[in-house]
Structure formats: structure tokens, C-alpha cells
Protein backbone atom coordinates (compact mmCIF):
# COMPACT_ATOMS: atom_id res chain seq x y z
CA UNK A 1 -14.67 8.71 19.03
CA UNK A 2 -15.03 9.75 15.16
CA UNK A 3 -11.93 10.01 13.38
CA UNK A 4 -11.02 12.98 11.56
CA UNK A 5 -10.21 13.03 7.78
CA UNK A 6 -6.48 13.35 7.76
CA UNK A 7 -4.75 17.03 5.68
CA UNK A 8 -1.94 17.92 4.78
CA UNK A 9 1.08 17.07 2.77
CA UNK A 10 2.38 14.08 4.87
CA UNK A 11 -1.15 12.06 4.52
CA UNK A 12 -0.84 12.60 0.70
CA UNK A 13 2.77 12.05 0.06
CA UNK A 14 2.15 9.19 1.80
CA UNK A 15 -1.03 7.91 -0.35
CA UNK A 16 1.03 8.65 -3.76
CA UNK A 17 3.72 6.84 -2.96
CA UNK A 18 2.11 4.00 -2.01
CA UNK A 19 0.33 4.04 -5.04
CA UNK A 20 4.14 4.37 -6.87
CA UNK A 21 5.19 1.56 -4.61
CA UNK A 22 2.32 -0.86 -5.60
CA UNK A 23 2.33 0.05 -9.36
CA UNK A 24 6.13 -0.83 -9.43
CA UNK A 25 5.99 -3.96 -7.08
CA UNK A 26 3.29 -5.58 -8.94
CA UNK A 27 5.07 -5.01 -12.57
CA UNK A 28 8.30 -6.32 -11.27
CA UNK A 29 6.18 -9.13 -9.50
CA UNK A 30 4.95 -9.77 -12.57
CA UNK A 31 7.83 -9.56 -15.01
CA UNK A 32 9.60 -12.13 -12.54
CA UNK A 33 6.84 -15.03 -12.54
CA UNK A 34 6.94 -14.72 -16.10
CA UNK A 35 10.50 -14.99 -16.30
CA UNK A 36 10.84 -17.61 -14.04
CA UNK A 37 7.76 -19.62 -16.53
CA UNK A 38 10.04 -18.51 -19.38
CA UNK A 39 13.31 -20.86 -17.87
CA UNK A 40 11.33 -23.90 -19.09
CA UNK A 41 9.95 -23.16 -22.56
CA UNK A 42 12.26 -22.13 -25.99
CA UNK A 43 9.83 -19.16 -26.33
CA UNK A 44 10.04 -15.83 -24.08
CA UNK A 45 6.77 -14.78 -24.42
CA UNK A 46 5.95 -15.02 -20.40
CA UNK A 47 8.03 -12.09 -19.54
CA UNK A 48 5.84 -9.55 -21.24
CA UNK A 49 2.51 -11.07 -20.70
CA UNK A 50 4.07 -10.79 -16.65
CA UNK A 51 4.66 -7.67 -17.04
CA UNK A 52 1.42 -6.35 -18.69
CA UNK A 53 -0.35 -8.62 -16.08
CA UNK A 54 1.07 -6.85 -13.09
CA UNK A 55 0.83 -3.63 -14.72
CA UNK A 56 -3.06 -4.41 -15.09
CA UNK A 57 -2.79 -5.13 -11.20
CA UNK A 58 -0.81 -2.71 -10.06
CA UNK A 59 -3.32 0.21 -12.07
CA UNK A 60 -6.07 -1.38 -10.82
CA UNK A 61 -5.24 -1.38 -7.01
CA UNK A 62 -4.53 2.03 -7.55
CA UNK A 63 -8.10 2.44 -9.06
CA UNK A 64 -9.44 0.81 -6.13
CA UNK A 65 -7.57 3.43 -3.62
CA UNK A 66 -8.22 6.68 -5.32
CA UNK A 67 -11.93 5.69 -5.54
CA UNK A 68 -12.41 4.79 -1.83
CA UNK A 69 -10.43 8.09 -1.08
CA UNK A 70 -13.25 10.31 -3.48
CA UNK A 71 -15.88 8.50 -1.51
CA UNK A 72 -14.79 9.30 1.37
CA UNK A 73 -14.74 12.68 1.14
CA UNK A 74 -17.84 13.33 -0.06
């Protein structure tokens, strides 16, 4: 049994925020592991390099999403 492509607005609410969800999960994921490096050192220089790390992450799993969803559908 083939599955159908899913439409309509529930399908893509749900798609964009997950996408939401992941960007802001990874930046916060990020922004705390750096923090938490930062407790040791005199410097807080971890925190932002977190934070541009899991913003890197978090764009590119949503990179990774949106392309298999435009493949799909053609």
C-alpha cells in the first residue's frame, strides 16, 4: 500500500514548527555546553562559539528537511 503525500495545513504547521523547535533547541543546546566549558576558564568566549555552533546545526537540519521535502514532491 503506497502512501499518499500528506496536504493541508496540519502536515505543514506541523513541519515548520519542528523546524522552529530544532533551530531553537540546538542554539540553546549549544549556548549551554559552552557555558558549562566557560565555568572552568577566566575567559567567556565558549558561550558564543556554543551558540553560533548550534545555530550552524540547528540551520543545517533544517536544510536537510526542506530539501528531502522538495524532493519528494517532485
Amino acid at each position: 500500500m503506497a502512501k499518499r503525500p500528506q496536504k493541508g495545513f496540519f502536515p505543514a504547521a506541523g513541519v515548520v514548527l519542528g523546524l522552529g523547535f530544532s533551530l531553537i533547541a540546538s542554539a540553546f543546546l549549544g549556548m549551554y555546553l559552552g557555558s558549562y566549558m566557560d565555568k572552568g576558564s577566566s575567559t567567556n568566549i565558549f558561550t558564543p562559539i556554543g551558540l553560533v555552533f548550534g545555530l550552524l546545526v540547528g540551520f543545517h537540519r533544517a536544510w536537510v528537511v526542506i530539501r528531502g521535502l522538495t524532493k519528494r514532491r517532485k
